[in-house]
N, C-alpha and C. Protein backbone atom coordinates (compact mmCIF):
# COMPACT_ATOMS: atom_id res chain seq x y z
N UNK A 1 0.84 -1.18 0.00
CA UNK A 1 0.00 0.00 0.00
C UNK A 1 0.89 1.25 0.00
N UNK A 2 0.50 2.14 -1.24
CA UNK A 2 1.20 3.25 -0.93
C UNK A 2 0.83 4.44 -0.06
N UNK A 3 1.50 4.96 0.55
CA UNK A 3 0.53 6.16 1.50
C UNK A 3 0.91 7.34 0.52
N UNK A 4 0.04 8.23 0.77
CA UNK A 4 -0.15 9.04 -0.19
C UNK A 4 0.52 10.96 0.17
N UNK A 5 0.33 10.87 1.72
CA UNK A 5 1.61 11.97 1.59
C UNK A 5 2.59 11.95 2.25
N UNK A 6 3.23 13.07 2.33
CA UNK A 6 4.88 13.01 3.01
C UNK A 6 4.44 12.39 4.48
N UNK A 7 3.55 13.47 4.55
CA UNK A 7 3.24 13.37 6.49
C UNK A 7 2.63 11.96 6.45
N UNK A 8 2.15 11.12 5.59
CA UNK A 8 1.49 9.96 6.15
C UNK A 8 2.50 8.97 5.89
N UNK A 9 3.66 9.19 5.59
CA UNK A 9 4.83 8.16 4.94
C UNK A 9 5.41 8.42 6.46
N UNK A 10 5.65 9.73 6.85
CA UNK A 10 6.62 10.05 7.90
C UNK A 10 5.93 9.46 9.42
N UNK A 11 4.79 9.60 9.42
CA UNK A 11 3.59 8.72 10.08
C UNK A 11 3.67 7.48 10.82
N UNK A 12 3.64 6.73 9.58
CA UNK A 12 3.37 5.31 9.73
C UNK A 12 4.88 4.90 9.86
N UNK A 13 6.42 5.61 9.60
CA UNK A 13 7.27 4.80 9.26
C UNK A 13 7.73 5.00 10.85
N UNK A 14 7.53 6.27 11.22
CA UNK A 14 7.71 6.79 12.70
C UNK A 14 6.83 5.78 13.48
N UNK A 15 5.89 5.32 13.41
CA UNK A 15 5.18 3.77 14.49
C UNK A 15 5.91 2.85 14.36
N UNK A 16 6.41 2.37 12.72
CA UNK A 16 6.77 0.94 12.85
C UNK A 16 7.98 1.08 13.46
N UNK A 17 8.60 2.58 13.78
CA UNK A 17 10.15 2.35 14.26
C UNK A 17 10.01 2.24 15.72
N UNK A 18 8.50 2.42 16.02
CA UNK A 18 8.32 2.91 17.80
C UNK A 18 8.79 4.11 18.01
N UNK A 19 9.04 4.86 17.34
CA UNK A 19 9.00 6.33 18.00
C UNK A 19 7.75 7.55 18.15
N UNK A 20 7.73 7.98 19.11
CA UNK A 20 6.99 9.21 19.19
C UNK A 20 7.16 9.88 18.72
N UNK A 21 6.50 11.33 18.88
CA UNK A 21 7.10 12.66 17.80
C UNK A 21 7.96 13.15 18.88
N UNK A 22 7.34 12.85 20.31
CA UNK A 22 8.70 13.94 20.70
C UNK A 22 9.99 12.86 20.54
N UNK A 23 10.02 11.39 20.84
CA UNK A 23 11.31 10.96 20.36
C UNK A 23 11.74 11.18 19.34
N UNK A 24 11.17 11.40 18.53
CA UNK A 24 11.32 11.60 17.09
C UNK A 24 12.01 12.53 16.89
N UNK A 25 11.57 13.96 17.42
CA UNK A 25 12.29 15.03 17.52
C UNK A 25 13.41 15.10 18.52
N UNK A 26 13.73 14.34 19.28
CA UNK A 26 14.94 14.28 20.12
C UNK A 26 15.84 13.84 19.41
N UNK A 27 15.58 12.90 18.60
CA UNK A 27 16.59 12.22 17.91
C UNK A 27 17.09 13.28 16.48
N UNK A 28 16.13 14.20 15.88
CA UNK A 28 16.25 15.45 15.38
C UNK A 28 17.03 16.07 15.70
N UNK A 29 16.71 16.77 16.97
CA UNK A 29 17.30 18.14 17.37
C UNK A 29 16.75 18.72 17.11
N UNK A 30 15.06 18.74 16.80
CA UNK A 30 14.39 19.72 16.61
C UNK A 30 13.41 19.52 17.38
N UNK A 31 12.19 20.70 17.62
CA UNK A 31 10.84 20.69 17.54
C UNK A 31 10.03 19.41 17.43
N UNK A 32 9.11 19.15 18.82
CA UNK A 32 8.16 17.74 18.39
C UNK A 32 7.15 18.81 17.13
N UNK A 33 7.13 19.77 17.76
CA UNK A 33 6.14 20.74 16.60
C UNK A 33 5.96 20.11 15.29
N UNK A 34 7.62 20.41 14.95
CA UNK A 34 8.13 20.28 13.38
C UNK A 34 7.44 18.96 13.28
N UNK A 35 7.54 18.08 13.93
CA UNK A 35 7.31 16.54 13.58
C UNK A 35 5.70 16.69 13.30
N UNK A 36 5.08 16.98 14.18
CA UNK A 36 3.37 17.09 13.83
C UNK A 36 2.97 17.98 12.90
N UNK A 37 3.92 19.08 12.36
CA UNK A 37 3.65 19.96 11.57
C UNK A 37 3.60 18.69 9.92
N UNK A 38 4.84 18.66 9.91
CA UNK A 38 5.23 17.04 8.97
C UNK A 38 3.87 16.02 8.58
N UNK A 39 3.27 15.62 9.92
CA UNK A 39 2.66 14.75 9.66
C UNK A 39 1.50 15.24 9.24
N UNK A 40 0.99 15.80 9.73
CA UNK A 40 -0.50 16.85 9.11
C UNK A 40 -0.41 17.57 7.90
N UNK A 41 1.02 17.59 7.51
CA UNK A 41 1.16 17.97 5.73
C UNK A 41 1.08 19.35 5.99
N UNK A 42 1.25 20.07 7.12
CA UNK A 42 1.23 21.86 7.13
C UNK A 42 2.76 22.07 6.70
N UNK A 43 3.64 21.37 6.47
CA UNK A 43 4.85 21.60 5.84
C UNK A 43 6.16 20.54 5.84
N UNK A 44 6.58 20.43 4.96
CA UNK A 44 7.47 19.06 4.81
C UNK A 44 8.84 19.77 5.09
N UNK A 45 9.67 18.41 5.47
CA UNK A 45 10.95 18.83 6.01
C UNK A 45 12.19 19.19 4.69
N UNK A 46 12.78 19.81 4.75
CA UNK A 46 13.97 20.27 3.83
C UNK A 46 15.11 20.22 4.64
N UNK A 47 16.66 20.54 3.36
CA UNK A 47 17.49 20.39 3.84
C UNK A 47 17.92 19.40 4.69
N UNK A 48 18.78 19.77 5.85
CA UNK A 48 19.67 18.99 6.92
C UNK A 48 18.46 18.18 7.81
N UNK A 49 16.97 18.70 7.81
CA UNK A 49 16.26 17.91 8.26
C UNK A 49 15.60 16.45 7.51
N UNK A 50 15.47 17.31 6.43
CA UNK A 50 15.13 15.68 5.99
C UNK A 50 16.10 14.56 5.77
N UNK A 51 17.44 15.27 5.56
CA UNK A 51 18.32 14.22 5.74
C UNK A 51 18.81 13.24 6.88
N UNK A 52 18.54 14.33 8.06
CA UNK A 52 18.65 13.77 9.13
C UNK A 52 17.14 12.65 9.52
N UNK A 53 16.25 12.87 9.15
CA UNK A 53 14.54 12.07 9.29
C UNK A 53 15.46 10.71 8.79
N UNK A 54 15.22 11.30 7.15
CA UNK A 54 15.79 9.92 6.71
C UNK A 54 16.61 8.92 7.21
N UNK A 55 17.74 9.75 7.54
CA UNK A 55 18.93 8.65 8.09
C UNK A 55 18.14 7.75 9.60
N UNK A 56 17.29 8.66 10.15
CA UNK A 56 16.81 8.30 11.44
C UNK A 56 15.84 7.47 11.48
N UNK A 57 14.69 7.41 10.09
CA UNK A 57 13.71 6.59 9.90
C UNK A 57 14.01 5.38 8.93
N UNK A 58 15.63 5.42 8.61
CA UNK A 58 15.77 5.00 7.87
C UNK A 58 15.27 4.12 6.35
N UNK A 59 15.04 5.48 5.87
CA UNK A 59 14.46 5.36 4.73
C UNK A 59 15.00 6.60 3.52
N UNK A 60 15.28 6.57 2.21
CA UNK A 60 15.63 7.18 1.55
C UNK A 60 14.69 9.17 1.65
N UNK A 61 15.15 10.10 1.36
CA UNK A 61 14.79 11.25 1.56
C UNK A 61 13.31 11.34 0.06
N UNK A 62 13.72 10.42 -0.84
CA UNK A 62 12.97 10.62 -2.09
C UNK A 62 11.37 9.72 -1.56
N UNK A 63 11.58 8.64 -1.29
CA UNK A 63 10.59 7.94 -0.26
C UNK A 63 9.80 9.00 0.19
N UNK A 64 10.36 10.03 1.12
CA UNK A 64 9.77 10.68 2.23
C UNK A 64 8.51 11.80 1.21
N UNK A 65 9.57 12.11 0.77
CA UNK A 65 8.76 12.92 -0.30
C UNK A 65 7.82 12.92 -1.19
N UNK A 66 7.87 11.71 -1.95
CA UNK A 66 7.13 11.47 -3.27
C UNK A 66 6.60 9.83 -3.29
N UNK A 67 6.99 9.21 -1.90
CA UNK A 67 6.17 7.33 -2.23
C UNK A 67 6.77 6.53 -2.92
N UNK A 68 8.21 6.78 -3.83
CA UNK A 68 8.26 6.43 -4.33
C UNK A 68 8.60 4.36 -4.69
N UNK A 69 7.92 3.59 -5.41
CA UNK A 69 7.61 2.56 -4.62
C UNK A 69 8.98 1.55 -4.46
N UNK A 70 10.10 1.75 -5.82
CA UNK A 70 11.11 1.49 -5.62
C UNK A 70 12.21 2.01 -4.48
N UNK A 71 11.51 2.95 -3.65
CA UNK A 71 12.61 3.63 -2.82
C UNK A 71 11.66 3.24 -1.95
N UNK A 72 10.88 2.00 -1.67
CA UNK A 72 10.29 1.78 0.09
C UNK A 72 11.57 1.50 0.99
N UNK A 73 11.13 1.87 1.74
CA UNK A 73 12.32 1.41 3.14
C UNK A 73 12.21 -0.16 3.36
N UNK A 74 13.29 -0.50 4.13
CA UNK A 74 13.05 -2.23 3.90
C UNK A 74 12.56 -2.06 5.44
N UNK A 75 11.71 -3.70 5.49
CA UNK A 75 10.92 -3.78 6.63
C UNK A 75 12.02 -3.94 8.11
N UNK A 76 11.65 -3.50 9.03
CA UNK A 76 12.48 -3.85 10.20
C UNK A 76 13.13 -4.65 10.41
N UNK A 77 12.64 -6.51 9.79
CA UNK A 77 13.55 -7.62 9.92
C UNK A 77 14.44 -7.54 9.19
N UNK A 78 14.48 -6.85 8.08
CA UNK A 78 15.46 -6.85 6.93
C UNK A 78 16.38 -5.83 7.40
N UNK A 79 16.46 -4.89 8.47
CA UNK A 79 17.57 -4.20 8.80
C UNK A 79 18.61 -4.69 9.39
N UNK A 80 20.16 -3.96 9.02
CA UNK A 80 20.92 -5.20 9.60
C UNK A 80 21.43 -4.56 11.13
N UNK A 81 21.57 -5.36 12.25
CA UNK A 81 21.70 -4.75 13.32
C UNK A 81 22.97 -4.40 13.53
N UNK A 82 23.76 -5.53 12.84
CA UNK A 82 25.38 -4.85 12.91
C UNK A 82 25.50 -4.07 11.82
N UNK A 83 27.35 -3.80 11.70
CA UNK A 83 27.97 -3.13 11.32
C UNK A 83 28.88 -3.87 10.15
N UNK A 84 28.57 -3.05 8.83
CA UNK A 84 28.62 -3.71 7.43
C UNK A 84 30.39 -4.17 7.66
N UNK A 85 30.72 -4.53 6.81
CA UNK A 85 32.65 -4.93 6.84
C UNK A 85 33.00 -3.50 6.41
N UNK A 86 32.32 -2.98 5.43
CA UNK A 86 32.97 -1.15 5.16
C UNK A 86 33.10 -0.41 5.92
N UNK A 87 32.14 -0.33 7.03
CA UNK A 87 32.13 0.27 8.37
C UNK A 87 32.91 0.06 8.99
N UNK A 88 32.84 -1.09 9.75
CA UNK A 88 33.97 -1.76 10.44
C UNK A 88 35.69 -1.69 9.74
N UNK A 89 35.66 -1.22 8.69
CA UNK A 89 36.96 -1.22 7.79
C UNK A 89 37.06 0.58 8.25
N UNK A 90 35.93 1.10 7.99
CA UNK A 90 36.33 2.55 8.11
C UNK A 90 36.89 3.05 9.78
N UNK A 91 36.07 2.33 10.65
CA UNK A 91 36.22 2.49 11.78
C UNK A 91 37.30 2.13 12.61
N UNK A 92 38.23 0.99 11.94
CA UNK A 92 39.71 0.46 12.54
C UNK A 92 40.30 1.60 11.55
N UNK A 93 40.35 1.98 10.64
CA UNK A 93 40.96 2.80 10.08
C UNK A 93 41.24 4.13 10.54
N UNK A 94 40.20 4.92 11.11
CA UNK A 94 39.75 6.11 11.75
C UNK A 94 40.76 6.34 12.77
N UNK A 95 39.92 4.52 13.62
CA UNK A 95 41.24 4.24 14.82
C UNK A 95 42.72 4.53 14.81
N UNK A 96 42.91 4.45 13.85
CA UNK A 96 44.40 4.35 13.58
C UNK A 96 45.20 5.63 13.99
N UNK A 97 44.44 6.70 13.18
CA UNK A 97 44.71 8.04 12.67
C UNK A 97 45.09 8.59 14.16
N UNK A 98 46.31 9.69 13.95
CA UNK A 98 46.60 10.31 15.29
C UNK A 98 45.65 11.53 15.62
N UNK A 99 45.16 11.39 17.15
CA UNK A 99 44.09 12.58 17.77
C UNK A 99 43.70 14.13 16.45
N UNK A 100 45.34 14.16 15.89
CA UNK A 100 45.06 15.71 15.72
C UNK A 100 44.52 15.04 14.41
N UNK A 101 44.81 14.51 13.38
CA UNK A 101 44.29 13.89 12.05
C UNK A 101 42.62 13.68 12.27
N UNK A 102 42.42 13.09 13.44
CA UNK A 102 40.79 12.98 13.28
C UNK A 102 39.50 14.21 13.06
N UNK A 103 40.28 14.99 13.74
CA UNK A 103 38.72 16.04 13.05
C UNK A 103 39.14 16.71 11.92
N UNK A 104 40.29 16.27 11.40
CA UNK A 104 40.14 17.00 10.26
C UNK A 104 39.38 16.28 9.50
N UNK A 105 39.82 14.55 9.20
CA UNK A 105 38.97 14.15 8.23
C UNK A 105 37.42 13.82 8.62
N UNK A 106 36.89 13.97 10.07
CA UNK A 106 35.65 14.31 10.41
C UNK A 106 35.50 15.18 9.33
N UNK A 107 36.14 16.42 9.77
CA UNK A 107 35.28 17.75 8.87
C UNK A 107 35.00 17.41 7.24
N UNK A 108 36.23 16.88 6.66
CA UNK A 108 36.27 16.47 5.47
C UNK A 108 35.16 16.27 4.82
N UNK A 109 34.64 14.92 5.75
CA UNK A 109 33.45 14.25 5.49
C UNK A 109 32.37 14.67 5.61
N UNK A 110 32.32 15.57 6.41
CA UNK A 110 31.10 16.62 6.52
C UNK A 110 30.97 17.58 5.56
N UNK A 111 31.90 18.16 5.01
CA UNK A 111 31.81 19.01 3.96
C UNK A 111 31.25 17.91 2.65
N UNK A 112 32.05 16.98 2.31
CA UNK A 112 31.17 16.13 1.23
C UNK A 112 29.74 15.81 1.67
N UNK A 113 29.41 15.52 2.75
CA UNK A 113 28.07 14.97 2.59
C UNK A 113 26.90 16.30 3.02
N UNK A 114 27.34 17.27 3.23
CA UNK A 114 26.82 18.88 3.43
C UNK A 114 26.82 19.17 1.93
N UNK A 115 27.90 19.10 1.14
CA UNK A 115 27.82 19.23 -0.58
C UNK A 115 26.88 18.50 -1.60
N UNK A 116 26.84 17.14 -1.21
CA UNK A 116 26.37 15.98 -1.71
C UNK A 116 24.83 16.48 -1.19
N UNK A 117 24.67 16.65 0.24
CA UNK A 117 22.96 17.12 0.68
C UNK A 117 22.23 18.35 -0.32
N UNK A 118 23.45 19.17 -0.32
CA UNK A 118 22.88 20.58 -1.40
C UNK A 118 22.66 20.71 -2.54
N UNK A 119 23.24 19.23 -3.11
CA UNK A 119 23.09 18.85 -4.57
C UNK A 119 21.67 18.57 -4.62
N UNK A 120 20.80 17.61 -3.74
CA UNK A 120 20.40 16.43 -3.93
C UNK A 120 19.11 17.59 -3.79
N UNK A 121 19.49 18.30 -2.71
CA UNK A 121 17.95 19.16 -2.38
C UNK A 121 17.27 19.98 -3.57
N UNK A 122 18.95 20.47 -4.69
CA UNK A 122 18.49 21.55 -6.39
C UNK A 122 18.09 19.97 -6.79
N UNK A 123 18.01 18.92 -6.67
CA UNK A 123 17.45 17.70 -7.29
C UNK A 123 16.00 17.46 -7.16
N UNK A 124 15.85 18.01 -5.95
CA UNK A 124 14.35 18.24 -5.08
C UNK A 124 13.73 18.93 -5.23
N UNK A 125 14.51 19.90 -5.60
CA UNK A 125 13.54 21.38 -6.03
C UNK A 125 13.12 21.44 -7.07
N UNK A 126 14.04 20.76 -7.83
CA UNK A 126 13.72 20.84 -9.30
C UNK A 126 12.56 19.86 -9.52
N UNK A 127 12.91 18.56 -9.02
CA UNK A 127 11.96 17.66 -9.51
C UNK A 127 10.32 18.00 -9.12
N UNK A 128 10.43 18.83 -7.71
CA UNK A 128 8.83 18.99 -7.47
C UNK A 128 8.21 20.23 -8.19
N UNK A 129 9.57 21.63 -8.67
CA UNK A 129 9.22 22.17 -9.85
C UNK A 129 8.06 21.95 -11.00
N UNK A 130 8.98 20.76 -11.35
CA UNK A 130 8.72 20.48 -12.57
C UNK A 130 7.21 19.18 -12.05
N UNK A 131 7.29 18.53 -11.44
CA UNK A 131 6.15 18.35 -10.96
C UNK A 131 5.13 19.23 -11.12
N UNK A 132 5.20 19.94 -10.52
CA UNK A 132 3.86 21.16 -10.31
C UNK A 132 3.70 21.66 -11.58
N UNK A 133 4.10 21.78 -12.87
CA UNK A 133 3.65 22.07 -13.96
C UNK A 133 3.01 21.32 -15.02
């Protein structure tokens, strides 16, 4: 079944994870507001928030937005509880690095995926653009 808006995708995916809105928003850093605002469709999340929803509801940001049925989130059993071998490869690696080396390539990585987010959102804009016409 597809649900039909943002707020009812963000809804139902927020129960099956067991969260509340105010957990929901704790795990944010924002507003339970924002979260009920979301779900009632008085305004959908952008930017660093929806990326952050996503990563948290784990489910793709395009999902959140538009249903899309190839981008469903996989069901709870299908999530994996550990930690992939890439992870675990990145994370002895990290280890390695001396104190002062680590926030730099923290930051590094934050700047790509802050770049990579700002891409994706003119991807967003555009596509619901062009939607609406």
């Amino acid at each position: 079944m597809t649900l039909q808006t943002p707020g009812s995708r963000i809804r139902e995916r927020r129960k099956e994870l067991k969260f509340t809105q105010r957990s929901l928003a704790q795990a944010l850093h924002i507003s339970h507001v924002s979260v009920s605002q979301w779900e009632r469709d008085d305004s959908e999340p952008t930017g660093k928030n929806l990326f952050s929803l996503s990563r948290v509801l784990r489910c793709s940001p395009t999902w959140i937005l538009f249903g899309e049925e190839e981008q469903q989130p996989a069901a709870l059993d299908e999530i994996p509880l550990q930690l992939s071998e890439q992870q675990l490869q990145l994370l002895d690696l990290f280890d390695q690095l001396p104190e002062s080396e680590k926030e730099t390539h923290i930051s590094s990585l934050r700047e790509k995926v802050d770049d990579f987010n700002k891409l994706f959102e003119e991807l967003l804009t555009a596509r619901k653009t062009r939607k609406n016409k």
